[in-house]
N, C-alpha and C. Protein backbone atom coordinates (compact mmCIF):
# COMPACT_ATOMS: atom_id res chain seq x y z
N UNK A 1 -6.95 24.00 -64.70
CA UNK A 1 -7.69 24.65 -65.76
C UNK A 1 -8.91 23.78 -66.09
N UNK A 2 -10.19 24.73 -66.15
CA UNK A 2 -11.10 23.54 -66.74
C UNK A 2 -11.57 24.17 -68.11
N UNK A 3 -11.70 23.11 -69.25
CA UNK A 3 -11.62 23.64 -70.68
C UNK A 3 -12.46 22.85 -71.10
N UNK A 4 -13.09 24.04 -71.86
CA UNK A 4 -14.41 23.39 -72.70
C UNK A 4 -13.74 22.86 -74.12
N UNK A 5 -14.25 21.64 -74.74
CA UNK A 5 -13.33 20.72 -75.47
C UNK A 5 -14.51 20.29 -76.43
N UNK A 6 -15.00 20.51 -78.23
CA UNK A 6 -16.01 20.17 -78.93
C UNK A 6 -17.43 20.41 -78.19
N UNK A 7 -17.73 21.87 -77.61
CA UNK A 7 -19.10 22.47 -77.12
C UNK A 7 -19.43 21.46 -75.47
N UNK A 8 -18.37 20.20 -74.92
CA UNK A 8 -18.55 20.27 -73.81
C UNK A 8 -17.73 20.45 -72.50
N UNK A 9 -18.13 20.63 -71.58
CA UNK A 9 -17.50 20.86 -70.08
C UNK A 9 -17.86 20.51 -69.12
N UNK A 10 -16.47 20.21 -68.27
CA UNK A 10 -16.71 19.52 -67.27
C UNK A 10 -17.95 19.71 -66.32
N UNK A 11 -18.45 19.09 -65.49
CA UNK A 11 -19.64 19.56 -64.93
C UNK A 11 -19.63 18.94 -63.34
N UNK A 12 -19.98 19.69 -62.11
CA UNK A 12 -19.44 18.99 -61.02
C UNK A 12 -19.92 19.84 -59.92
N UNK A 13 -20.24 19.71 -59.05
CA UNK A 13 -21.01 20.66 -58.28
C UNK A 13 -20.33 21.75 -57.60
N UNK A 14 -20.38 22.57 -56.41
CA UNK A 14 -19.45 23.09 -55.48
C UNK A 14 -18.69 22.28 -54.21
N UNK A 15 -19.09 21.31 -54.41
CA UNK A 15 -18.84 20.71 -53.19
C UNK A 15 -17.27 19.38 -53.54
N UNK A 16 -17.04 19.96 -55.10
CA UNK A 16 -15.73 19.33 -55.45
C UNK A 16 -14.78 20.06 -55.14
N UNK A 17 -13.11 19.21 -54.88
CA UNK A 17 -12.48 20.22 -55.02
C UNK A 17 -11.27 20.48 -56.51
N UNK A 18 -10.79 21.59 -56.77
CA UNK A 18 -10.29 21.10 -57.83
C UNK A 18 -9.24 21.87 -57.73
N UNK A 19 -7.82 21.46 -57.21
CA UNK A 19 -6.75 22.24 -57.40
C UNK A 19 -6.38 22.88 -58.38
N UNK A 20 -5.97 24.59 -58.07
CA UNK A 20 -5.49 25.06 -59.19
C UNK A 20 -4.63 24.73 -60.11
N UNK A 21 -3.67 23.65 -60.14
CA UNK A 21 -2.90 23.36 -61.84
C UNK A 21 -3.43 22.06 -62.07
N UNK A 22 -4.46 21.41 -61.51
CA UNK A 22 -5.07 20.24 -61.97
C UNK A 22 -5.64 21.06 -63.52
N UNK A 23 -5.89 19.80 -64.53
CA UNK A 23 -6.94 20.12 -65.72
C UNK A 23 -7.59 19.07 -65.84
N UNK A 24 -9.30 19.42 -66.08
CA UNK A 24 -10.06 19.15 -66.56
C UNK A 24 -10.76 19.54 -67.79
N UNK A 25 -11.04 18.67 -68.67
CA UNK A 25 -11.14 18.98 -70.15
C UNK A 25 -12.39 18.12 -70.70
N UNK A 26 -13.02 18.76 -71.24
CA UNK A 26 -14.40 18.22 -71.61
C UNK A 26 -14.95 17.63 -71.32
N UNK A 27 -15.56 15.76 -71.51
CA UNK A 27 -17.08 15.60 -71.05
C UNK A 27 -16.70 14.94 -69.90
N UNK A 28 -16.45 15.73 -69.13
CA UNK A 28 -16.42 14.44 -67.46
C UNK A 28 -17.24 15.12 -66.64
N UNK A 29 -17.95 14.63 -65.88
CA UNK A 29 -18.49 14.96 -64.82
C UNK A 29 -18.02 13.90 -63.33
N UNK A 30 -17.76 14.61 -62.50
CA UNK A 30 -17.83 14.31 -61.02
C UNK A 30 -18.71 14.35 -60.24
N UNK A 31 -18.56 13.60 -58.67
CA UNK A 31 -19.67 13.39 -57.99
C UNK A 31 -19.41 14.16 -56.98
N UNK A 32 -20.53 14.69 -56.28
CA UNK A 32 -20.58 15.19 -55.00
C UNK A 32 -19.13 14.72 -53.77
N UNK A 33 -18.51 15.94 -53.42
CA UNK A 33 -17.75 15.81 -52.63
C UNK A 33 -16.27 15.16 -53.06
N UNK A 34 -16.12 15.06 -54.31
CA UNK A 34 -15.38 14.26 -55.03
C UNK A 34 -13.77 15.35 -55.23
N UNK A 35 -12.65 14.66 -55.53
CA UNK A 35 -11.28 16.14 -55.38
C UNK A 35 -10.56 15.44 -56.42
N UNK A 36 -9.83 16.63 -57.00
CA UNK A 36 -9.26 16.91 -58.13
C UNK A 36 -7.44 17.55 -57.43
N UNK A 37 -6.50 16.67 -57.29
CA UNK A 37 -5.19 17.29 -56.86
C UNK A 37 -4.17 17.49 -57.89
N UNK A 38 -3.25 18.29 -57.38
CA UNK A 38 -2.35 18.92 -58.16
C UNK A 38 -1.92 18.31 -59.42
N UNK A 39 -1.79 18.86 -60.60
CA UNK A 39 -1.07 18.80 -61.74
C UNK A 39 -1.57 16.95 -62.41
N UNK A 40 -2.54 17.20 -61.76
CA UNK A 40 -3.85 16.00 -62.52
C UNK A 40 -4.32 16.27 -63.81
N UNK A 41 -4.35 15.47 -64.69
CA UNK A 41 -4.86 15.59 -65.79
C UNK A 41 -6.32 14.41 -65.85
N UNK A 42 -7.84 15.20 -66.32
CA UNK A 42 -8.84 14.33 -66.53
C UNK A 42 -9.21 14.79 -68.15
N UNK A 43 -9.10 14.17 -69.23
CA UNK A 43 -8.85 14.08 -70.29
C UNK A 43 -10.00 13.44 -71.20
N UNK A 44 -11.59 14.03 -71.14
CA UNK A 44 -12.40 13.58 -71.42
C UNK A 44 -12.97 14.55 -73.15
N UNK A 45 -11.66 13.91 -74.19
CA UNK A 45 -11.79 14.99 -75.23
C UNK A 45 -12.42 13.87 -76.22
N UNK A 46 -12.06 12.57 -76.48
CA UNK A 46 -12.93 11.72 -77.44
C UNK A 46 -13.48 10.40 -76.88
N UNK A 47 -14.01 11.10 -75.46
CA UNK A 47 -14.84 9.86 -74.79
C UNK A 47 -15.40 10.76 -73.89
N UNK A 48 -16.46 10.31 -72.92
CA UNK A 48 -16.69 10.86 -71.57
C UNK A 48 -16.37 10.24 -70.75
N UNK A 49 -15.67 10.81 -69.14
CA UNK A 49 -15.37 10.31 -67.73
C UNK A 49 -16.56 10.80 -67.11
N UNK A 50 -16.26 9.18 -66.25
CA UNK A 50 -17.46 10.00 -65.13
C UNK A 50 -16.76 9.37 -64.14
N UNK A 51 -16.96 10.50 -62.44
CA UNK A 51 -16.45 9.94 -61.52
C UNK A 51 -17.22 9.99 -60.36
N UNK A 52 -17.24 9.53 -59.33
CA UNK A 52 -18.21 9.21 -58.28
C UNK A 52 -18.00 10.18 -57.51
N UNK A 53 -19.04 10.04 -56.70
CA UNK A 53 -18.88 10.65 -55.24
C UNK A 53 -17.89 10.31 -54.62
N UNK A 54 -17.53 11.39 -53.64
CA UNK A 54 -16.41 11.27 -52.22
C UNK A 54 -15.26 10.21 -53.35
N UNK A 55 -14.85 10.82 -54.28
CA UNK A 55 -13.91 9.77 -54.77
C UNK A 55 -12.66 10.95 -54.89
N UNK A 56 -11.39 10.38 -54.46
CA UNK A 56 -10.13 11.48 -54.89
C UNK A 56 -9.01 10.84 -55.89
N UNK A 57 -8.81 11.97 -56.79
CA UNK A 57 -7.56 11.84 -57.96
C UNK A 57 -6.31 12.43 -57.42
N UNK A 58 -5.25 11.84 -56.76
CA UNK A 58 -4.62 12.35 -56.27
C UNK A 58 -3.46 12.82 -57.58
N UNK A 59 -2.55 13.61 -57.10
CA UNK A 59 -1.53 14.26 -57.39
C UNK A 59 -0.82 13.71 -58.69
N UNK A 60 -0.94 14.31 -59.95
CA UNK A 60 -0.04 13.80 -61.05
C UNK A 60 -0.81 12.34 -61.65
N UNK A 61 -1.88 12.20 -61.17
CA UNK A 61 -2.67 10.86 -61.91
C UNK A 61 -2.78 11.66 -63.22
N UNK A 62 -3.17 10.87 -64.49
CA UNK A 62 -3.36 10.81 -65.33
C UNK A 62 -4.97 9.88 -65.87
N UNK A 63 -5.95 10.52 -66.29
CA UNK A 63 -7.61 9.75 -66.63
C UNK A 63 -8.00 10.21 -67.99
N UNK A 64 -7.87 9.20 -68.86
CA UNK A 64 -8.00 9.22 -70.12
C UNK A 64 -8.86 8.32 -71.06
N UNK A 65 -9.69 8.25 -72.21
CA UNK A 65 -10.20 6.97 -72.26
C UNK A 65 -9.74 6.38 -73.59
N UNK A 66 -10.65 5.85 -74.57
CA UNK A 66 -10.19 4.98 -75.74
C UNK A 66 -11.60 5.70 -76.69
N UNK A 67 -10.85 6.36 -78.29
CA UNK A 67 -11.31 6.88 -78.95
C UNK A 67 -12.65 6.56 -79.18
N UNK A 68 -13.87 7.08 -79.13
CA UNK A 68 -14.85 6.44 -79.08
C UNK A 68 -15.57 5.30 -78.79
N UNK A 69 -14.66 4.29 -77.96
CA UNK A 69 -15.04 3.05 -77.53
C UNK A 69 -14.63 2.63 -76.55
N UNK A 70 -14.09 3.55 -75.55
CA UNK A 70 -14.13 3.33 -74.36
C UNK A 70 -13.93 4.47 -73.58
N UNK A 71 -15.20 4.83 -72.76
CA UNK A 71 -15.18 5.80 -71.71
C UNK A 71 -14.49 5.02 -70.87
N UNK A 72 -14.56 6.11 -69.83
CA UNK A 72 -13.50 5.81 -68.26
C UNK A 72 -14.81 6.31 -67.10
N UNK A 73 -15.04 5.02 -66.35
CA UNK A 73 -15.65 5.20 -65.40
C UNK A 73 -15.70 5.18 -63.96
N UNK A 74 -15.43 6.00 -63.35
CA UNK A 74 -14.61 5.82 -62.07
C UNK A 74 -15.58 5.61 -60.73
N UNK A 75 -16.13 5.11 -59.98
CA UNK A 75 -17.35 4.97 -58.99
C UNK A 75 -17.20 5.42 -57.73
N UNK A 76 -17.73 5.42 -56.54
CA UNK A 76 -17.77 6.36 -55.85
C UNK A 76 -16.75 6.14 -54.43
N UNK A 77 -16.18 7.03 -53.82
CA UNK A 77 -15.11 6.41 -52.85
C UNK A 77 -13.79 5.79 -52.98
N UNK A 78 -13.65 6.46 -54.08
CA UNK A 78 -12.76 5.47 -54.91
C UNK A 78 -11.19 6.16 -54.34
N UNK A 79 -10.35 5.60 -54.16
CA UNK A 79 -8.95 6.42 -54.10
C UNK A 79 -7.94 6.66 -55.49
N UNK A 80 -7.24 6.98 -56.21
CA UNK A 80 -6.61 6.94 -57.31
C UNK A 80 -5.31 7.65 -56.80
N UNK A 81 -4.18 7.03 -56.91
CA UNK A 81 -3.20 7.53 -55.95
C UNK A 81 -2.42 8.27 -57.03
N UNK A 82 -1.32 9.13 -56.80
CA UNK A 82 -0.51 9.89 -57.23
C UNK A 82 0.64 9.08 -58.57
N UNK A 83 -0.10 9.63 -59.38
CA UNK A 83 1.19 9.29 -60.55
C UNK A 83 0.37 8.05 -61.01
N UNK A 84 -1.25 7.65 -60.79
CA UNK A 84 -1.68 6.79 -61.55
C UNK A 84 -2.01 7.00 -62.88
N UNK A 85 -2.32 5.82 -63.61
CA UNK A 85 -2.44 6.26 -65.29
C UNK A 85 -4.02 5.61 -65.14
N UNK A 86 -5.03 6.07 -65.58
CA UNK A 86 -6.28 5.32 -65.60
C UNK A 86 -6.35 5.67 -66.97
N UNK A 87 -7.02 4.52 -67.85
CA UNK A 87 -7.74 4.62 -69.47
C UNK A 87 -8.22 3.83 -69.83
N UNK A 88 -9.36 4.27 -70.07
CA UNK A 88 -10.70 3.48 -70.70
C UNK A 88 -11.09 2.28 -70.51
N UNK A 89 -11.23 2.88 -68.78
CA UNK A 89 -11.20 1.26 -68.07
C UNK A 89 -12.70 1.71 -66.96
N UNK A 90 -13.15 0.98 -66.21
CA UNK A 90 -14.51 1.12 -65.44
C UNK A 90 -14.11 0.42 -63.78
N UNK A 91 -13.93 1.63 -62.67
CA UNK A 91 -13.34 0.63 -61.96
C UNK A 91 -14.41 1.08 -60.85
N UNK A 92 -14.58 0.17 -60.45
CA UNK A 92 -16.64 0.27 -59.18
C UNK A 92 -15.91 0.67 -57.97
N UNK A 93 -17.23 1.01 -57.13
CA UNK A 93 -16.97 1.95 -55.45
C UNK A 93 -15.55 1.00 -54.99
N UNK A 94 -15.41 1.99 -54.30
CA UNK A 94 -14.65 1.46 -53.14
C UNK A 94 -13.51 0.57 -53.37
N UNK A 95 -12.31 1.23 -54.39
CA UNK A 95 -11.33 0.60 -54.73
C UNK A 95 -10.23 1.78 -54.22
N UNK A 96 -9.18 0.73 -54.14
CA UNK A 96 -7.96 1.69 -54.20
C UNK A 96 -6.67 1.89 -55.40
N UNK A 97 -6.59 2.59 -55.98
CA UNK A 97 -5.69 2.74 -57.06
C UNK A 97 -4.40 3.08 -56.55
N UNK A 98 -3.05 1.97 -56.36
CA UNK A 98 -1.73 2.85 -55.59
C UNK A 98 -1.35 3.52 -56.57
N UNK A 99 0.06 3.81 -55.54
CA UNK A 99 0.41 4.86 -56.07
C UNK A 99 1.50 4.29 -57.42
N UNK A 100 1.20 5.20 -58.57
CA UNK A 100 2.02 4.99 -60.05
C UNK A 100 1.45 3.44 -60.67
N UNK A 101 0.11 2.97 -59.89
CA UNK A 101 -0.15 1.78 -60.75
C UNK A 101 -0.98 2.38 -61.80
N UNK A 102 -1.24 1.66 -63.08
CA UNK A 102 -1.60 1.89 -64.60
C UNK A 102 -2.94 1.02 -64.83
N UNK A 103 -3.71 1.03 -65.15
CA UNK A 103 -5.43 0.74 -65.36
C UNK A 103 -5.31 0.81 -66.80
N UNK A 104 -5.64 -0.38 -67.65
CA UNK A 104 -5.52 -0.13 -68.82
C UNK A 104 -6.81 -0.44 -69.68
N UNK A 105 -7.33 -0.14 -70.92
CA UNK A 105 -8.29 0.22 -71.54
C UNK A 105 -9.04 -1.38 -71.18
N UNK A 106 -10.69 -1.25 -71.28
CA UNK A 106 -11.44 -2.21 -70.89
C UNK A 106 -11.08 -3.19 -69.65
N UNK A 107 -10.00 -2.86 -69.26
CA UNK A 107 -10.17 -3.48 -67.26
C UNK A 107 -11.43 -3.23 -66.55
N UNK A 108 -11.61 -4.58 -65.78
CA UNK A 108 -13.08 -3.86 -65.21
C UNK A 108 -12.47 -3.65 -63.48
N UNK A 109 -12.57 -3.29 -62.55
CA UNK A 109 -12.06 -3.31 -61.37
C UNK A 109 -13.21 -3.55 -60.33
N UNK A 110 -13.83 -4.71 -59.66
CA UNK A 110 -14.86 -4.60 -59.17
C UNK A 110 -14.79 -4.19 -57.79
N UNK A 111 -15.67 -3.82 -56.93
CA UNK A 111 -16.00 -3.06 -55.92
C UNK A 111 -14.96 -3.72 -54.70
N UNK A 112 -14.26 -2.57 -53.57
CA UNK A 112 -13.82 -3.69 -52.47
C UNK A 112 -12.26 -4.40 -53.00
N UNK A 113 -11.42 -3.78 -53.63
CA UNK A 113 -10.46 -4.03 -54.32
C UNK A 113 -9.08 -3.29 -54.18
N UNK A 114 -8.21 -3.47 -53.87
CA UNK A 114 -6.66 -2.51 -53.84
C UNK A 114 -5.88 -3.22 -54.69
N UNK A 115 -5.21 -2.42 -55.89
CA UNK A 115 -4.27 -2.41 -56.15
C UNK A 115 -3.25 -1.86 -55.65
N UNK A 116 -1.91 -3.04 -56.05
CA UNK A 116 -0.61 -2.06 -54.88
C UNK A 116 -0.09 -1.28 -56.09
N UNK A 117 1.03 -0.38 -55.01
CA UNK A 117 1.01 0.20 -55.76
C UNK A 117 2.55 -0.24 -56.97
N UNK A 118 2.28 0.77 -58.22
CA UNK A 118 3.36 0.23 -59.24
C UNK A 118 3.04 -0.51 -60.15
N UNK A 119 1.66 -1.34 -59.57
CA UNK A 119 1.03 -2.80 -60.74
C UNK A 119 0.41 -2.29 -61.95
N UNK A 120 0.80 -2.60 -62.51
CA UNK A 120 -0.08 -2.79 -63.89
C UNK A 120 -1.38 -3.75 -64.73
N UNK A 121 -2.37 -2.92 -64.62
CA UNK A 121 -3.53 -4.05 -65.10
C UNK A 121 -3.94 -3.98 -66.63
N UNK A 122 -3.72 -5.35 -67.07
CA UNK A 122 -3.93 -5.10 -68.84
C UNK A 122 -5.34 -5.37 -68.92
N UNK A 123 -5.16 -4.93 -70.59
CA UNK A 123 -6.47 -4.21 -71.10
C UNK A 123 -7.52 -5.74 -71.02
N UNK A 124 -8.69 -5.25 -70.65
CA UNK A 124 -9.30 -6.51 -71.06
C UNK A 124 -9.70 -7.37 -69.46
N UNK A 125 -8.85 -7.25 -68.44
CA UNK A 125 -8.34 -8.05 -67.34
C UNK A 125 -9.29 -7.60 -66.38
N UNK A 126 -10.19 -8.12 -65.35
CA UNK A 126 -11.42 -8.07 -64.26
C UNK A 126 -10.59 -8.47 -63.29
N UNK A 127 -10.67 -7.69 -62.15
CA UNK A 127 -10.72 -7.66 -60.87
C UNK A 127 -11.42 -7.96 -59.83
N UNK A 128 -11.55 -9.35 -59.07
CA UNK A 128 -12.58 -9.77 -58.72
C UNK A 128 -12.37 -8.83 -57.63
N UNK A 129 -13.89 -8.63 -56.51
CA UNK A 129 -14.41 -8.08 -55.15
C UNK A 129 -13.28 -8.82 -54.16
N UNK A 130 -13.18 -7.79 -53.44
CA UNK A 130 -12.44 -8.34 -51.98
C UNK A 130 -10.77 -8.65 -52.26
N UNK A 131 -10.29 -8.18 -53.43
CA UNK A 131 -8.72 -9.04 -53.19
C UNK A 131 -7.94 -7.56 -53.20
N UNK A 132 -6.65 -8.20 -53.08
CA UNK A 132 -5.08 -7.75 -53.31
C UNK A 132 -5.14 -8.09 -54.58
N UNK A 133 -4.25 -7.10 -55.44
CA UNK A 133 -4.00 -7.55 -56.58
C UNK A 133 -2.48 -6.42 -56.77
N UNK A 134 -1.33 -7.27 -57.40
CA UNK A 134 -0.10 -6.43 -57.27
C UNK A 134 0.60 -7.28 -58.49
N UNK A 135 1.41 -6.08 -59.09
CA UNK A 135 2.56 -6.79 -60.19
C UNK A 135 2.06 -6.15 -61.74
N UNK A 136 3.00 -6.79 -62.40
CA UNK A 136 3.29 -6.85 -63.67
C UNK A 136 3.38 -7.52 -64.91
N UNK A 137 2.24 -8.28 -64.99
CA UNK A 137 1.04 -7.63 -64.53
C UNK A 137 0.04 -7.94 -63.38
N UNK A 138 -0.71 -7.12 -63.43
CA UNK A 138 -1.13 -7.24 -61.94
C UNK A 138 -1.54 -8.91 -61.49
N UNK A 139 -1.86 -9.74 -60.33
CA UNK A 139 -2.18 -10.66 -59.92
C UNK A 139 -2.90 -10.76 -58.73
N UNK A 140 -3.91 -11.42 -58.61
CA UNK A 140 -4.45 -11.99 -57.20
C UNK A 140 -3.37 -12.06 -56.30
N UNK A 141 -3.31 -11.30 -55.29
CA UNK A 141 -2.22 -11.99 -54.15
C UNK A 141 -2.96 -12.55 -53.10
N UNK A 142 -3.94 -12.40 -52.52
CA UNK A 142 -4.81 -12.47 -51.10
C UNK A 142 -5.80 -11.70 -51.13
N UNK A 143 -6.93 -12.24 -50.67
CA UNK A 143 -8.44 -11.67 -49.91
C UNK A 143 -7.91 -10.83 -48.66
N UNK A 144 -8.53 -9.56 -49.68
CA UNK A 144 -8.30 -8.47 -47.85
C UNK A 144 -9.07 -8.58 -47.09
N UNK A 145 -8.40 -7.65 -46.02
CA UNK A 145 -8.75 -8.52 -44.38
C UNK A 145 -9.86 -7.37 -44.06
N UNK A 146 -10.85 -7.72 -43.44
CA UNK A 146 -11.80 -6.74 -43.24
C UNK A 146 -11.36 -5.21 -42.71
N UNK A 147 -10.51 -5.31 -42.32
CA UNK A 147 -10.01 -4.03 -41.70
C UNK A 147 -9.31 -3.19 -43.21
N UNK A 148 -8.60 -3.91 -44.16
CA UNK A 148 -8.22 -3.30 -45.20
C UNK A 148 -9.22 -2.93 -46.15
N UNK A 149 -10.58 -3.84 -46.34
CA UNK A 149 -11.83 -3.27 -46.86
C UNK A 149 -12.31 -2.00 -46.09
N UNK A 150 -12.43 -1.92 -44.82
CA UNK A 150 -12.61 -0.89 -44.15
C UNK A 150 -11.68 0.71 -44.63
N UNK A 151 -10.79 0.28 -44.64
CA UNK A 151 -9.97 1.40 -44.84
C UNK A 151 -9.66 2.02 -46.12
N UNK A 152 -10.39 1.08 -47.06
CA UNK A 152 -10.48 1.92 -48.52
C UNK A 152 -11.67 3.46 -48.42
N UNK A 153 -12.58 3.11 -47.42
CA UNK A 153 -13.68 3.85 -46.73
C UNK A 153 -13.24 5.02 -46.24
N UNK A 154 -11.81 4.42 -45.30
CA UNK A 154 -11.51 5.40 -44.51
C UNK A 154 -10.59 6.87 -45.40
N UNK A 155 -9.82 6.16 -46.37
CA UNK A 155 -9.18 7.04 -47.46
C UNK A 155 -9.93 7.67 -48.28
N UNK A 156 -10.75 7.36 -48.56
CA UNK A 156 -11.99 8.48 -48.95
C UNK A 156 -12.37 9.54 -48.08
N UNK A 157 -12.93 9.14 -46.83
CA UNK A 157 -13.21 10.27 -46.08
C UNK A 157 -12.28 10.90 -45.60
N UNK A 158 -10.63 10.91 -45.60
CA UNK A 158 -10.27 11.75 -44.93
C UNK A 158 -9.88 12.87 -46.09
N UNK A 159 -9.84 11.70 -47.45
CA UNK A 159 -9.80 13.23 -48.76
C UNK A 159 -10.83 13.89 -48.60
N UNK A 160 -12.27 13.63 -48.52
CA UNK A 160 -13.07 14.41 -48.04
C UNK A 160 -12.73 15.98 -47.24
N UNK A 161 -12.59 15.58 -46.57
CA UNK A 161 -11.95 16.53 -45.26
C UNK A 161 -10.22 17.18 -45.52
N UNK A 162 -9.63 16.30 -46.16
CA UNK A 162 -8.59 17.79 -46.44
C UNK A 162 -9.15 18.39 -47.77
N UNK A 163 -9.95 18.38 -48.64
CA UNK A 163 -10.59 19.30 -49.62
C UNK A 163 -11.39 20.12 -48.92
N UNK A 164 -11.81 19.86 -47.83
CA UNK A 164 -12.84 20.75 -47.44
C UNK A 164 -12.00 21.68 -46.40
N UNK A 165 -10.85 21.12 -46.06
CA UNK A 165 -9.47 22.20 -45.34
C UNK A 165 -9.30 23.23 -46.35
N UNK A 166 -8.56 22.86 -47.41
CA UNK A 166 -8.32 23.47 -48.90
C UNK A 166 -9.46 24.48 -49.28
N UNK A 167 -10.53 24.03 -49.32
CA UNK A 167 -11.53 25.20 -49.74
C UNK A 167 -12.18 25.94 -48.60
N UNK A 168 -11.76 26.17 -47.67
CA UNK A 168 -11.76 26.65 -46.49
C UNK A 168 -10.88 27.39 -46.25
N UNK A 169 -9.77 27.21 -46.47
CA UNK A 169 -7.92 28.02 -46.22
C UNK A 169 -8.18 27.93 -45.13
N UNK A 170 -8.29 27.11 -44.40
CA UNK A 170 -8.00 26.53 -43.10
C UNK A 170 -6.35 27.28 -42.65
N UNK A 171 -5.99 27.42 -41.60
CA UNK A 171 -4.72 27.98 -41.44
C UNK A 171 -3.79 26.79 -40.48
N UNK A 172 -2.61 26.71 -40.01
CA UNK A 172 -2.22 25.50 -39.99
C UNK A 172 -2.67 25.19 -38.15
N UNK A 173 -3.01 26.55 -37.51
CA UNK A 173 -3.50 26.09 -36.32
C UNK A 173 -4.92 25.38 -36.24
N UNK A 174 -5.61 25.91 -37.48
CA UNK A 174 -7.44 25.28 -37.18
C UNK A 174 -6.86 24.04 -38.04
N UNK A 175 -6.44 23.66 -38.57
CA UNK A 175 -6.50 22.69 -39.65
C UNK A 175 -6.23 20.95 -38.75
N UNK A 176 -6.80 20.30 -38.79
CA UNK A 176 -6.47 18.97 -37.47
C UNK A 176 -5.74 18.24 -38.51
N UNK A 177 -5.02 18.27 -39.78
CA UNK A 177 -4.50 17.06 -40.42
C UNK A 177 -3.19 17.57 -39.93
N UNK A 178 -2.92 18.72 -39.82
CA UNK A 178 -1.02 19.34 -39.91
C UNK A 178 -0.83 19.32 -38.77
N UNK A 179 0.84 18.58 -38.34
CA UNK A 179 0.81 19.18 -37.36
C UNK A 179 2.44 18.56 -37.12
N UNK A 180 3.18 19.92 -36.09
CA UNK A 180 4.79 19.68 -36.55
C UNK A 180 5.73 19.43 -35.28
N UNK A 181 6.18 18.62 -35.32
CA UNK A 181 6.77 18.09 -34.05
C UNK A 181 8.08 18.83 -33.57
């Protein structure tokens, strides 16, 4: 559902995708090529979200911010995995959010970054470029390996491409992601 919330609405081009029981709710805007999956909630009623390009919210995430003093800013390429909690936190290109980890108000997350998944990052707490970071709360574990920087890249583009399956109704013979042994 997308719902207009105090005279604003979401705003986002055609080239997003936005599953039907996902909701989007007032001031967020998205970036080009950017996807919205199932039973997602983006929750921009007493702050604004903004989210990047080629960036995906996967399945059952949750994006919320802090009553007038903290938007939620999400940057471009970004992954946000299934059952994440993001709020009123700012996390730059090319991160990975696992799956069911929690982003908490004023975290900054800088560019080139994976959280594993499950971790929890408290409010307030920066994420330097280039690491692992996992736990409870979250921690430095190791500098990723160029191939794992690479592949935050690569999880972007292939959401790319199953949204563009999805808004296509691709059928399961044209579709190159499915396929049944």
């Amino acid at each position: 559902m997308i719902y207009e919330f105090l005279d604003r609405k979401p705003d986002y081009p055609e080239s997003v995708f936005v599953a039907p029981s996902a909701d989007i709710i007032g001031d967020v805007v998205l970036g080009k090529e950017s996807s919205v999956w199932f039973n997602t909630t983006i929750r921009g009623d007493v702050n604004w979200i903004e989210i990047g390009e080629r960036t995906n919210i996967q399945d059952n995430a949750c994006i919320h911010v802090m009553n007038q003093t903290g938007p939620t800013r999400i940057g471009s390429e970004v992954t946000v995995g299934h059952n994440a909690m993001i709020h009123g936190c700012t996390i730059h290109d090319r991160a990975l959010i696992g799956i069911h980890a929690t982003v908490l108000d004023k975290a900054v997350i800088e560019s080139d970054v994976m959280v594993a998944a499950g971790s929890l990052v408290p409010p307030g707490k920066r994420l330097e470029a280039g690491y692992m970071y996992m736990g409870s709360p979250a921690r430095q574990t190791r500098k990723l390996t160029d191939e794992e920087v690479a592949s935050i890249k690569e999880h972007a583009d292939n959401y790319v491409k199953y949204s563009r399956a999805y808004m296509q109704k691709d059928t399961y013979e044209t579709n190159p992601f499915y396929t049944r042994g």
